[in-house]
Each structure stands twice: as structure tokens, then as C-alpha cells.
Protein backbone atom coordinates (compact mmCIF):
# COMPACT_ATOMS: atom_id res chain seq x y z
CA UNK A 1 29.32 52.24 -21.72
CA UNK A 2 32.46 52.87 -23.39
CA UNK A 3 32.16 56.25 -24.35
CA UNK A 4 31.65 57.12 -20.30
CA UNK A 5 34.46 55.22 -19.77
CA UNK A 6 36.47 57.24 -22.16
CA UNK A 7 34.98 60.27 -20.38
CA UNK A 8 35.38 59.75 -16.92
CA UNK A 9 39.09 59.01 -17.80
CA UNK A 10 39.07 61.91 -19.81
CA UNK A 11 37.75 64.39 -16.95
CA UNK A 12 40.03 62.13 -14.32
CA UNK A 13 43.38 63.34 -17.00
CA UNK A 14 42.15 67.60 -16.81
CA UNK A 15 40.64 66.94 -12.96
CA UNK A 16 44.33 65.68 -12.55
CA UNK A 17 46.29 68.28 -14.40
CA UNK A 18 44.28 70.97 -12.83
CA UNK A 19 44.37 69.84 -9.24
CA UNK A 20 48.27 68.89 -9.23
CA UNK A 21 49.11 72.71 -10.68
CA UNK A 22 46.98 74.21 -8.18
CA UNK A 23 48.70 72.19 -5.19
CA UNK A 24 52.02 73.05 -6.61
CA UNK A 25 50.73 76.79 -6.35
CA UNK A 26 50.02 76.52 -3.15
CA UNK A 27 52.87 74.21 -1.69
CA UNK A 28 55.38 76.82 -3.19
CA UNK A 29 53.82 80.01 -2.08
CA UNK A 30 53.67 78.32 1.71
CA UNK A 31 57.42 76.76 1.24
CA UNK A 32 58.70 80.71 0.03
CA UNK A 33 56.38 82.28 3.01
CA UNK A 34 58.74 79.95 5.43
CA UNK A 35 61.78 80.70 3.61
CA UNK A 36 62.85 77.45 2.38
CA UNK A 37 65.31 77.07 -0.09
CA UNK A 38 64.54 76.43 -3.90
CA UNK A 39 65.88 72.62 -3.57
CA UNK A 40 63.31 72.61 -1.08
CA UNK A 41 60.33 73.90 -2.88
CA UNK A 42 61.04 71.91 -5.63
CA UNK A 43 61.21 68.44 -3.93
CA UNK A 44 57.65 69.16 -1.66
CA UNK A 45 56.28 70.45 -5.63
CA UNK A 46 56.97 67.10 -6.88
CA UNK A 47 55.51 65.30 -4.00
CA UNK A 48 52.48 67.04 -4.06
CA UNK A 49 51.88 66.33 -7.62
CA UNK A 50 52.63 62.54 -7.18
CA UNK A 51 50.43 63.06 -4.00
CA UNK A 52 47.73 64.44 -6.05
CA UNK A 53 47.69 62.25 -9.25
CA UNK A 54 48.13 59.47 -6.93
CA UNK A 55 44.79 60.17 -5.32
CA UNK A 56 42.88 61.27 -8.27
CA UNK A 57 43.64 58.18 -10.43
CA UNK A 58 43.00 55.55 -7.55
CA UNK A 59 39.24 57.67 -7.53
CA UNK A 60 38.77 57.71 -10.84
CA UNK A 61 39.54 53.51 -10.89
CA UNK A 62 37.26 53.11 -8.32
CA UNK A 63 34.70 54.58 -10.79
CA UNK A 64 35.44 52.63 -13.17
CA UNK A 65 35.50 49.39 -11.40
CA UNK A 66 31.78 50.47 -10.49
CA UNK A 67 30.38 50.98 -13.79
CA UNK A 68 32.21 47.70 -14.88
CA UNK A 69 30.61 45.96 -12.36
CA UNK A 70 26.95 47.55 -13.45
């Protein structure tokens, strides 16, 4: 049981890092396309990747609460 802990929170880390640069991608090539600033892009970059990594780790503790409760 511990070693799929360790590797659920392992995936969750790369599903995390992979998913937060790919919304960052995507935020800034839609902020540039509308012309904002680069103040701009950088402050809806950051919120997407606390956005993201918000999401992912509450999912990835709700996993784990589930195969602690098992």
C-alpha cells in the first residue's frame, strides 16, 4: 500500500508539472492573440498554474483518502 501511495503522488507531482506548463502555453498564446500587455500575461500565467496545481493535488488527495480508507 505504500509503494502506490508513493506512486500516485509521484504521477500527481509530473501530472502536475505537465498540466500547469501546458495551461501556461495556452493562457499566454490567448493573452498575446488579445494583445495584452506582458504584466498581464504574466499575472493570468501564475493563476493558471495555482489554478491547476490547486485542482490536481485536491484529486490526487481524494485518492489517497480512498485507498486509506480500503
Amino acid at each position: 500500500m505504500a509503494f502506490l501511495k508513493m506512486l500516485i503522488t509521484a504521477l500527481g507531482q509530473a501530472l502536475m508539472l505537465s498540466a500547469s506548463h501546458q495551461a501556461q502555453l495556452f493562457v499566454e498564446a490567448h493573452f498575446r492573440q488579445l494583445g495584452h500587455d506582458e504584466e498581464s500575461i504574466h499575472t493570468a500565467r501564475e493563476a493558471v498554474n495555482l489554478l491547476v496545481i490547486t485542482i490536481i493535488s485536491g484529486m490526487i488527495s481524494q485518492i489517497l483518502r480512498i485507498l486509506i480508507c480500503q
